[in-house]
Protein backbone atom coordinates (compact mmCIF):
# COMPACT_ATOMS: atom_id res chain seq x y z
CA UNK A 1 -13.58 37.14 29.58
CA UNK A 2 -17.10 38.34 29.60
CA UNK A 3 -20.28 35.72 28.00
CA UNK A 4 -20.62 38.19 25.65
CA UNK A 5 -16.61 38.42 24.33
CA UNK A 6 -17.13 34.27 23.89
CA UNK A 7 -18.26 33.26 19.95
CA UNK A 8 -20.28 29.93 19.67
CA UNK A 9 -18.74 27.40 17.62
CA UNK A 10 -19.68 27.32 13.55
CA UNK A 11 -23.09 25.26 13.42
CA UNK A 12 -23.04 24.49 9.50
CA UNK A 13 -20.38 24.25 6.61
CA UNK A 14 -18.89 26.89 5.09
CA UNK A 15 -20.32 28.19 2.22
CA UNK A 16 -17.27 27.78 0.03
CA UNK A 17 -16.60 23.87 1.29
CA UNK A 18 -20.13 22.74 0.44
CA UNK A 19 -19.81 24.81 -2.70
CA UNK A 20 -16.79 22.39 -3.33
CA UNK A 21 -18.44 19.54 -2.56
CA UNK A 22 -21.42 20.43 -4.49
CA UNK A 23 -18.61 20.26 -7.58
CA UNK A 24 -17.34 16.92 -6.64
CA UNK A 25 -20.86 15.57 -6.75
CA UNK A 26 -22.07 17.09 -9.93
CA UNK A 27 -18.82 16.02 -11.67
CA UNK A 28 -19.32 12.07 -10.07
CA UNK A 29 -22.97 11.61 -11.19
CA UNK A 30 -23.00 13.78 -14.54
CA UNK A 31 -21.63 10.23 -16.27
CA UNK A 32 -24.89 8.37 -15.20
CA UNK A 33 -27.37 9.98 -17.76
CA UNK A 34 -24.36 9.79 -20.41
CA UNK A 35 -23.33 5.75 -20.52
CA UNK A 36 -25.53 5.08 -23.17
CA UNK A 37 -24.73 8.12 -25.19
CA UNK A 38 -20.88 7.66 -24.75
CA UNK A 39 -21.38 3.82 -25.98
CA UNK A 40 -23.38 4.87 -29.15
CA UNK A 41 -21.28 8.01 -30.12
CA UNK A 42 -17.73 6.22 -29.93
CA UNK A 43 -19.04 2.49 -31.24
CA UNK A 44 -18.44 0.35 -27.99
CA UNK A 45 -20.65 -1.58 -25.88
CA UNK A 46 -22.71 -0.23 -22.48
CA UNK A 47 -20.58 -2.57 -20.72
CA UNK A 48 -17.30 -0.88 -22.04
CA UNK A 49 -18.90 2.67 -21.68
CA UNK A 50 -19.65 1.91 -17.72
CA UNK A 51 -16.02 1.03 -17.35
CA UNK A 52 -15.93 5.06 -17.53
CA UNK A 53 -17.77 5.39 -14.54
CA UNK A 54 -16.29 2.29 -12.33
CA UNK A 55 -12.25 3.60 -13.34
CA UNK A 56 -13.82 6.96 -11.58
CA UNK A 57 -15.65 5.62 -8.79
CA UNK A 58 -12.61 2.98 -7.98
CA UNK A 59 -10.17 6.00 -7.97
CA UNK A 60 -12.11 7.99 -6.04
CA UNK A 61 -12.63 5.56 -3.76
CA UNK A 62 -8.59 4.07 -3.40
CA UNK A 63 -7.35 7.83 -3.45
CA UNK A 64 -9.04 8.32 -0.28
CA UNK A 65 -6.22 6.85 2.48
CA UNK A 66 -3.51 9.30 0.52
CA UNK A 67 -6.31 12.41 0.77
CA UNK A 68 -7.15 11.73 4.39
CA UNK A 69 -3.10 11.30 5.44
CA UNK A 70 -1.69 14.27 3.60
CA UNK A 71 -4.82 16.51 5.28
CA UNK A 72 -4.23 15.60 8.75
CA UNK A 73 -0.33 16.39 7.63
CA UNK A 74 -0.79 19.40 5.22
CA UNK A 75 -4.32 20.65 6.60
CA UNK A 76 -7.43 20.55 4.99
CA UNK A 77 -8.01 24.04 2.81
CA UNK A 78 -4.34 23.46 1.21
CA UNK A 79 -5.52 20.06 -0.14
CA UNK A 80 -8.51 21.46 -1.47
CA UNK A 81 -7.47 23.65 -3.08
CA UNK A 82 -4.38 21.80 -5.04
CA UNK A 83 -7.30 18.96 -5.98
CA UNK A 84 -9.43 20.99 -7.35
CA UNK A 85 -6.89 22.61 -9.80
CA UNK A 86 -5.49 18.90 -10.20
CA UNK A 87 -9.51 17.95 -10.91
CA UNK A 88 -10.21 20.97 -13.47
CA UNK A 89 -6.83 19.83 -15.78
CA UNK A 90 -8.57 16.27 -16.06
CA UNK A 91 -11.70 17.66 -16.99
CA UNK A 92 -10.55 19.52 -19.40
CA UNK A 93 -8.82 16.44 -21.27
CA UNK A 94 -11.75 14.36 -20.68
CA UNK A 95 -13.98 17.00 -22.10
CA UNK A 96 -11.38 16.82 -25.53
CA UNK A 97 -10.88 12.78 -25.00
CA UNK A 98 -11.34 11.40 -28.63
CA UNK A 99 -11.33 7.58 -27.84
CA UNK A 100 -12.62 5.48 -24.92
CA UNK A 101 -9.27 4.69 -23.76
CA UNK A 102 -8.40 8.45 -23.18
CA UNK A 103 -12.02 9.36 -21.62
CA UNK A 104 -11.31 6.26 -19.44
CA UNK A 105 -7.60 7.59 -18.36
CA UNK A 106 -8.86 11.59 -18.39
CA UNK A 107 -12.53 10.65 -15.99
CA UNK A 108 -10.08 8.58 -13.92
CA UNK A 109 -7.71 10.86 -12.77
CA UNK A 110 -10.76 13.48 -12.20
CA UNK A 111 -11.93 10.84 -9.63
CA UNK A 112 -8.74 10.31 -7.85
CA UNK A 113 -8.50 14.52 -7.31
CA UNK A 114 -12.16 14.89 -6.61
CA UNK A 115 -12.14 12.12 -4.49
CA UNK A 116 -9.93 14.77 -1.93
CA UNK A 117 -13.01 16.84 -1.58
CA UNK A 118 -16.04 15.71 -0.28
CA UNK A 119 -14.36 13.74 2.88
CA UNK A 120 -11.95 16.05 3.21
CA UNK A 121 -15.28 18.79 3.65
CA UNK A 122 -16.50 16.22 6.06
CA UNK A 123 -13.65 16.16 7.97
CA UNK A 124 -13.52 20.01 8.02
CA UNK A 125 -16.95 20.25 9.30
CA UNK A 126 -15.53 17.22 12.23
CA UNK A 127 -12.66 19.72 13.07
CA UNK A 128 -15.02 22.76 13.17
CA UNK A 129 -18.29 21.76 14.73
CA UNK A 130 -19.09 20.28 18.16
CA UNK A 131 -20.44 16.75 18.32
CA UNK A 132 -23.67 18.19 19.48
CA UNK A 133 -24.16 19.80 15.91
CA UNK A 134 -22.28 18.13 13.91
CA UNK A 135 -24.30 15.48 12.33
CA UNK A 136 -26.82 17.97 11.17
CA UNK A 137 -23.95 20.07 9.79
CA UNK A 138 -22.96 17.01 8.27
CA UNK A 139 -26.45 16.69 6.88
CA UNK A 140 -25.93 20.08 5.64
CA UNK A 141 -23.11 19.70 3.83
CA UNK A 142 -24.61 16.31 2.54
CA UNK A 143 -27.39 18.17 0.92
CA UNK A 144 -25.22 20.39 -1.13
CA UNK A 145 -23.30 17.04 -2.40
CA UNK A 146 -27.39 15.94 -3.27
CA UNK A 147 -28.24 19.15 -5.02
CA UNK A 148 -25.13 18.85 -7.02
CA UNK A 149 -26.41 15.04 -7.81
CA UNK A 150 -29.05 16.16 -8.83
CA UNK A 151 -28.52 18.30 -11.11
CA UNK A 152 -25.97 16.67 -12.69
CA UNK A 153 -28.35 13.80 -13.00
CA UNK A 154 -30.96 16.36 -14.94
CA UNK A 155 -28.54 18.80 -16.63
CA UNK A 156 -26.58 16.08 -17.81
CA UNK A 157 -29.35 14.24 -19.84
CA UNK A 158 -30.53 17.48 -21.36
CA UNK A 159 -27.27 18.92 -22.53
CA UNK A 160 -26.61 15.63 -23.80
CA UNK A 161 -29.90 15.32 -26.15
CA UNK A 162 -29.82 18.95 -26.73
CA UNK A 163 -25.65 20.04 -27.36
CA UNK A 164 -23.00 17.62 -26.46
CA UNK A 165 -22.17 15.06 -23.82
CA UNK A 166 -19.14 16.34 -23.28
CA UNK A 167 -19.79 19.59 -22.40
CA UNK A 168 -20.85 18.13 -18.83
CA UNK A 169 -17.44 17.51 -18.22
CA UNK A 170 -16.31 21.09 -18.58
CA UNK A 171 -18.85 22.57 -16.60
CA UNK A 172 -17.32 20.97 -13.61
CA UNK A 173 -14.05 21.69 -14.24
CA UNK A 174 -14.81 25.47 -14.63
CA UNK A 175 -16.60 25.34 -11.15
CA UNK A 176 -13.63 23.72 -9.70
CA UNK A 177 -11.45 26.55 -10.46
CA UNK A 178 -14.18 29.06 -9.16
CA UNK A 179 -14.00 26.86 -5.44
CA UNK A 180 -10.46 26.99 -5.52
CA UNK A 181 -10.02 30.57 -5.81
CA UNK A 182 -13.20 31.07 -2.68
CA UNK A 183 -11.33 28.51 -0.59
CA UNK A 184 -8.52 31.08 -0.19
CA UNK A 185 -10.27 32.99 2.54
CA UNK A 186 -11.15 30.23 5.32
CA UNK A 187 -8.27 29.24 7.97
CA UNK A 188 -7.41 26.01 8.53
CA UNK A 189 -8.94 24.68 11.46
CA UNK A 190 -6.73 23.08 14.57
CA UNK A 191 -5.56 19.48 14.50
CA UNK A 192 -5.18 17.07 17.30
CA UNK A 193 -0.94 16.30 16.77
CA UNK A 194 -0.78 13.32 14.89
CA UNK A 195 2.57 10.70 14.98
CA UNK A 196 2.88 10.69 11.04
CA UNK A 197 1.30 9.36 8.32
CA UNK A 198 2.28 5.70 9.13
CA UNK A 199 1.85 5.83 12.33
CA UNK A 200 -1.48 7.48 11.72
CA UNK A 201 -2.94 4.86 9.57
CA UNK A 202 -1.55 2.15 11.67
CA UNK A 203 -4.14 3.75 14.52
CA UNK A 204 -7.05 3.83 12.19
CA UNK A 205 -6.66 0.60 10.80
CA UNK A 206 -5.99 -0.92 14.15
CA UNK A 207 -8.87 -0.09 15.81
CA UNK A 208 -11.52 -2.33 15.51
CA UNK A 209 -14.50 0.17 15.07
CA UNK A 210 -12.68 1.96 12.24
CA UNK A 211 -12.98 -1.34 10.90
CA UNK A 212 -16.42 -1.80 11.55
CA UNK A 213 -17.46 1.20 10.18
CA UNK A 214 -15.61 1.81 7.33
CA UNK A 215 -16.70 -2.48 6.25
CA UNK A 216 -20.41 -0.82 6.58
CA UNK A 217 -19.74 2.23 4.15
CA UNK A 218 -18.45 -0.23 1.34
CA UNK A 219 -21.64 -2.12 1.27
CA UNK A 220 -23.53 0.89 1.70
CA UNK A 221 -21.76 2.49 -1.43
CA UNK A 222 -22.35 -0.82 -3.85
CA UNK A 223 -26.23 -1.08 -2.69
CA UNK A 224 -26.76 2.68 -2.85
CA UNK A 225 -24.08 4.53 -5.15
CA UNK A 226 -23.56 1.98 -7.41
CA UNK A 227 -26.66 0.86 -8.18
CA UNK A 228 -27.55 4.40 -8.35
CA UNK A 229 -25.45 4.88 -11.56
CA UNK A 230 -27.82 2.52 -13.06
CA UNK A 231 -31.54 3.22 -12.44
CA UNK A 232 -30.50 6.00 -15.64
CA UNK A 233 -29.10 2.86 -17.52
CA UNK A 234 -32.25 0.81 -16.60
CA UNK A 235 -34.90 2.83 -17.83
CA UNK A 236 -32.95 3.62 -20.86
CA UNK A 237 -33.26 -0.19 -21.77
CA UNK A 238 -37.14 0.18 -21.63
CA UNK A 239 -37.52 3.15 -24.00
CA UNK A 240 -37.02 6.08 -22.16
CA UNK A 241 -34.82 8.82 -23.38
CA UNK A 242 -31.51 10.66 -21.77
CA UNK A 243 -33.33 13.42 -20.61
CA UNK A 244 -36.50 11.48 -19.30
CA UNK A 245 -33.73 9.10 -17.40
CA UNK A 246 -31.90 11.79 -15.95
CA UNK A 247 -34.91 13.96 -14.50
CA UNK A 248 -36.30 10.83 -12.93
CA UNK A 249 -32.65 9.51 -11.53
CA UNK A 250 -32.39 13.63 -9.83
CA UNK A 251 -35.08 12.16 -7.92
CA UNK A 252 -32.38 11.01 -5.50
CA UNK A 253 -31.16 14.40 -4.77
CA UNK A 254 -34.62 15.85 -4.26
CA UNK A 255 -34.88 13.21 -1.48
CA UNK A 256 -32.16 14.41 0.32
CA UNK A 257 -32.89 17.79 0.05
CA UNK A 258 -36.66 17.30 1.51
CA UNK A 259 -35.63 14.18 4.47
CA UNK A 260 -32.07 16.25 5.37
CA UNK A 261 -34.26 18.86 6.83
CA UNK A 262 -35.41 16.60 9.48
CA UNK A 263 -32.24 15.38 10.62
CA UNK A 264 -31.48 17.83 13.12
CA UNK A 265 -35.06 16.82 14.50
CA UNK A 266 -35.05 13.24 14.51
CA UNK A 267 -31.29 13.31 15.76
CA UNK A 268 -32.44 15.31 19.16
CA UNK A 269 -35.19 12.63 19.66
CA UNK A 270 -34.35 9.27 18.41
CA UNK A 271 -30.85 7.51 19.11
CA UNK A 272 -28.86 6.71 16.39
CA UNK A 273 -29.55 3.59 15.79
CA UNK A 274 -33.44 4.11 15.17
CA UNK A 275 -32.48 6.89 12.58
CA UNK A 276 -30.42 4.49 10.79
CA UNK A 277 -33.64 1.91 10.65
CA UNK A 278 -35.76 4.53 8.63
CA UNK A 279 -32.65 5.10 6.51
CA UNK A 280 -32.40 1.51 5.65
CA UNK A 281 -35.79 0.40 5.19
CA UNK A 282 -36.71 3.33 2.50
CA UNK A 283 -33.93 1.85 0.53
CA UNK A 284 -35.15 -1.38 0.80
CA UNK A 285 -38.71 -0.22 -0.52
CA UNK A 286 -37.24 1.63 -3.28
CA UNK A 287 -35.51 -1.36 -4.87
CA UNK A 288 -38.62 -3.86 -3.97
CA UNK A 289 -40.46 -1.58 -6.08
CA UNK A 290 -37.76 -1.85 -9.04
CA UNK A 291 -38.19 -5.65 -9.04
CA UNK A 292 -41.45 -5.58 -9.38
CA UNK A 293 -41.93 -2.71 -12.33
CA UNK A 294 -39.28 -0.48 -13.87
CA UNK A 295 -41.06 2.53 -15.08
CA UNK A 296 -40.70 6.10 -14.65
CA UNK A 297 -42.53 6.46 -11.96
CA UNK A 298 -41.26 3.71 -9.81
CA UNK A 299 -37.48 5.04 -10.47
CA UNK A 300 -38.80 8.04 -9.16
CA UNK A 301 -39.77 6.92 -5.78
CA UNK A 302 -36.58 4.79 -5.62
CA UNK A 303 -34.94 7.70 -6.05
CA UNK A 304 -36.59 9.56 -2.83
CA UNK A 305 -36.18 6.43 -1.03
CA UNK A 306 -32.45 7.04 -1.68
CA UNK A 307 -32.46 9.70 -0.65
CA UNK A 308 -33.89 9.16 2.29
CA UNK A 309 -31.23 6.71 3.07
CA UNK A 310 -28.55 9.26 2.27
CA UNK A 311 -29.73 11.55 4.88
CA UNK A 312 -30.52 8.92 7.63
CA UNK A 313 -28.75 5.92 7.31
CA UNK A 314 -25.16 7.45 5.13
CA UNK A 315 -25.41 10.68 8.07
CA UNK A 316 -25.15 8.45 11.21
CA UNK A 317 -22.64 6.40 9.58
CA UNK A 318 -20.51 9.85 8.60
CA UNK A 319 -21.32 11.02 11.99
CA UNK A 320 -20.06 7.92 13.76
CA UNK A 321 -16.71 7.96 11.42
CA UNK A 322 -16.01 11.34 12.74
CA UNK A 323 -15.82 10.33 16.08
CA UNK A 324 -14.86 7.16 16.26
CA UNK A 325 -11.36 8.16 16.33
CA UNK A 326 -10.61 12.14 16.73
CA UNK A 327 -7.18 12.05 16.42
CA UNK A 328 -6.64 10.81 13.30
CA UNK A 329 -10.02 12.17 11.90
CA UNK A 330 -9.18 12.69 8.22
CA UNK A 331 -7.33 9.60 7.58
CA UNK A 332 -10.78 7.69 9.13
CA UNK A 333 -13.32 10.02 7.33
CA UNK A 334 -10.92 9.43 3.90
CA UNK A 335 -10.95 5.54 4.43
CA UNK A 336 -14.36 5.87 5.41
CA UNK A 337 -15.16 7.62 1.92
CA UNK A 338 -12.82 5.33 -0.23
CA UNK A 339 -14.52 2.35 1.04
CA UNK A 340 -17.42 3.89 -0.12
CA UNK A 341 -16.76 4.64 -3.36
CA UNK A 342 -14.90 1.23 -3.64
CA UNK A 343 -18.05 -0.43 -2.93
CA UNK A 344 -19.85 1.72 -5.42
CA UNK A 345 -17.33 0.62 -8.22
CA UNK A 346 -17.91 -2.39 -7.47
CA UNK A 347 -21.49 -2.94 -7.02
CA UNK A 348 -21.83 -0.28 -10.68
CA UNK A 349 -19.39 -2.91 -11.93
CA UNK A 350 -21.00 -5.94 -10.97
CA UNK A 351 -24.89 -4.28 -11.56
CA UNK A 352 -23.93 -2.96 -15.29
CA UNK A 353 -23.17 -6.54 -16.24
CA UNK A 354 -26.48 -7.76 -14.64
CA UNK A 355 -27.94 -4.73 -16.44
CA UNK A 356 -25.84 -5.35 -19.58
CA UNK A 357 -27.55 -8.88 -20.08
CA UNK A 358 -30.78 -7.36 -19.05
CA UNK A 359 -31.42 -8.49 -15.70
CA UNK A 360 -32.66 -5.47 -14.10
CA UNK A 361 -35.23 -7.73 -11.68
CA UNK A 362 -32.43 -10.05 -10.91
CA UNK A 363 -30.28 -7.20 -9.73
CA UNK A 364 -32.87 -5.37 -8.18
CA UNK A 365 -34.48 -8.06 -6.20
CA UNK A 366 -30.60 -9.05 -4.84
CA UNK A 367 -29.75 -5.18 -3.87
CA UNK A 368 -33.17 -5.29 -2.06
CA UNK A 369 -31.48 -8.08 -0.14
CA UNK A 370 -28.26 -7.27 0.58
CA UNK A 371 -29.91 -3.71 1.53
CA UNK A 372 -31.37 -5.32 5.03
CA UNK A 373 -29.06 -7.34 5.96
CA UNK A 374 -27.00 -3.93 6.11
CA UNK A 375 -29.46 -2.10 7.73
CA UNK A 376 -29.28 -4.91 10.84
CA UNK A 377 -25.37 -5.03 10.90
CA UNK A 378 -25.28 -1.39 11.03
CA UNK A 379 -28.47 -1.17 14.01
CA UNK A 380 -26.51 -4.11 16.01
CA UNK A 381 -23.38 -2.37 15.24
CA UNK A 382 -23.68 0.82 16.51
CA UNK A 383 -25.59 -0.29 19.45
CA UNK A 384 -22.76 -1.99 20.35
CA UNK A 385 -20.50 0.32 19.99
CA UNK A 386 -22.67 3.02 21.95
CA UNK A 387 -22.48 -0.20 25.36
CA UNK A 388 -18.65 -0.09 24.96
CA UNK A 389 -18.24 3.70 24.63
CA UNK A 390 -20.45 4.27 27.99
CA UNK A 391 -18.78 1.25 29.97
């Protein structure tokens, strides 16, 4: 076989995977701009409206081991493509939902099938991609999942002032049928042989690094997901508007638009490690700057500094869940992501009842906190784990 007969390797995501992923992100974040709206309209608290996004996030997030198992069994394009029907049903009842309890039940089970897609996409782009490219493929793919945040945040705020709140939950479920039809023409990329699904997730959770890693990506998800859900929420309670709130939370997915650009760069020259420290420390600004002031402005740059940390600090940790342990790659990427989006339930949870009693400083100042101590256990972390991988 001649050079020329040999095809490199794929060096970014599919256009119809991040397309999918871009869904599951606009349909996760469109609730942010809506809490306070969805509280008003059907005469319960903010508190009992946020339960609407913490049901979603903590389905999403304990769907993921089932997601991550039946892909490394089924393949990844099949399950994809099933979810994303599955996803486009709930919509469609939450978009009709008359009381809380249904929206609650409907937004639910559109978490636990959306939750298949983005780490199944990841894990895709793990089968697909050499290590060499992958973790700016994996910023890639991260930056459709931003742009879809993004404009969920925005669109989401205006359609809500301007027609009805719950038209945002049909627009995703329209999408989702649109992805699932496009899916149809990749293959299915090969798969190391696995022992079973049991056997499988005995491995992963065995393995102490799995562990490591996946402990780091719940904490990242309350400090960063969760308490994203809630800069909307927090600048509502000062006077700004659904629309005003929602342009200035899409901050966060301008951020990783602009900083995922330099990834591939700063990959090539700086270890890991180092790349998560800038990752970690814009965070850290972002919510110094929320204890001190809540304004527009200041929820702004937050929101870049979120960004930031999506495309640094959330990258290396994808990257390292990738490889950590290849042959059982979607059932780590899956608990990686339902850890995740455990932790964000949990820290939107535990924020909107900080928020709900109107201690935004309080909560701020403590995420701040809890922030760096993260940023060090992930530095010390994955040094460590680069010593034992080399001896």
């Amino acid at each position: 076989m001649s050079a020329a007969d040999i095809r490199p390797g794929p060096t970014r995501p599919p256009i119809p995977v991040a397309v999918a992923a871009f869904v599951s992100s606009f349909d996760r974040f469109a609730i942010s701009p809506l809490l306070v709206l969805v509280a008003t309209q059907l005469d319960v608290t903010l508190a009992q409206s946020l339960t609407v996004a913490s049901a979603y996030y903590l389905a999403y997030g304990i769907s993921q081991p089932l997601w991550g198992a039946l892909s490394d069994r089924f393949g990844r394009i099949r399950l994809m493509r099933a979810t994303l029907i599955a996803a486009a049903v709930a919509g469609v009842f939450a978009t009709v939902a008359p009381t809380l309890t249904m929206l609650i039940i409907a937004r639910t089970l559109a978490g636990a099938f959306y939750g298949a897609i983005v780490p199944t996409s990841l894990t895709y782009v793990g089968d697909t991609v050499d290590e060499t490219h992958r973790q700016p493929a994996l910023a890639d793919l991260m930056a459709a999942i931003a742009v879809g945040t993004a404009s969920a945040t925005a669109l989401a705020g205006v359609l809500a002032d301007f027609a009805n709140w719950r038209i945002v939950f049909a627009i995703p479920a329209v999408l989702a049928v649109g992805c699932a039809i496009g899916l149809r023409r990749l293959p299915e990329p090969k798969r190391e042989a696995s022992g079973g699904i049991l056997r499988t997730m005995r491995d992963a959770v065995s393995n102490r690094w799995v562990l490591v890693v996946i402990s780091l990506a719940f904490v990242e998800g309350a400090v960063v997901l969760g308490v994203l859900t809630l800069l909307a929420p927090a600048l509502q309670s000062h006077g700004v508007g659904a629309v005003g709130a929602g342009l200035a939370t899409a901050a966060y997915g301008v951020g990783v638009i602009l900083t995922s650009r330099l990834v591939g760069t700063l990959t090539r020259r700086l270890p890991m490690p180092r790349v998560m420290v800038i990752g970690g420390a814009a965070t850290v600004i972002g919510y110094a700057l929320l204890t001190v002031h809540v304004s527009i402005a200041t929820v702004i740059i937050t929101g870049l500094m979120l960004g930031t940390t999506w495309s640094f600090l959330h990258s290396s940790l994808q990257t390292w869940s990738t490889s950590v342990l290849p042959r059982a790659r979607g059932t780590v990427v899956s608990l990686f992501a339902g850890c995740l989006f455990a932790g964000s339930a949990v820290g939107a949870s535990v924020g909107g009842a900080l928020g709900n009693s109107n201690h935004w400083t309080l909560l701020f100042a403590v995420t701040a906190g809890v922030m760096l101590a993260l940023t060090v256990v992930a530095v010390l972390s994955r040094r460590a784990y680069g010593n034992a991988i080399e001896t």
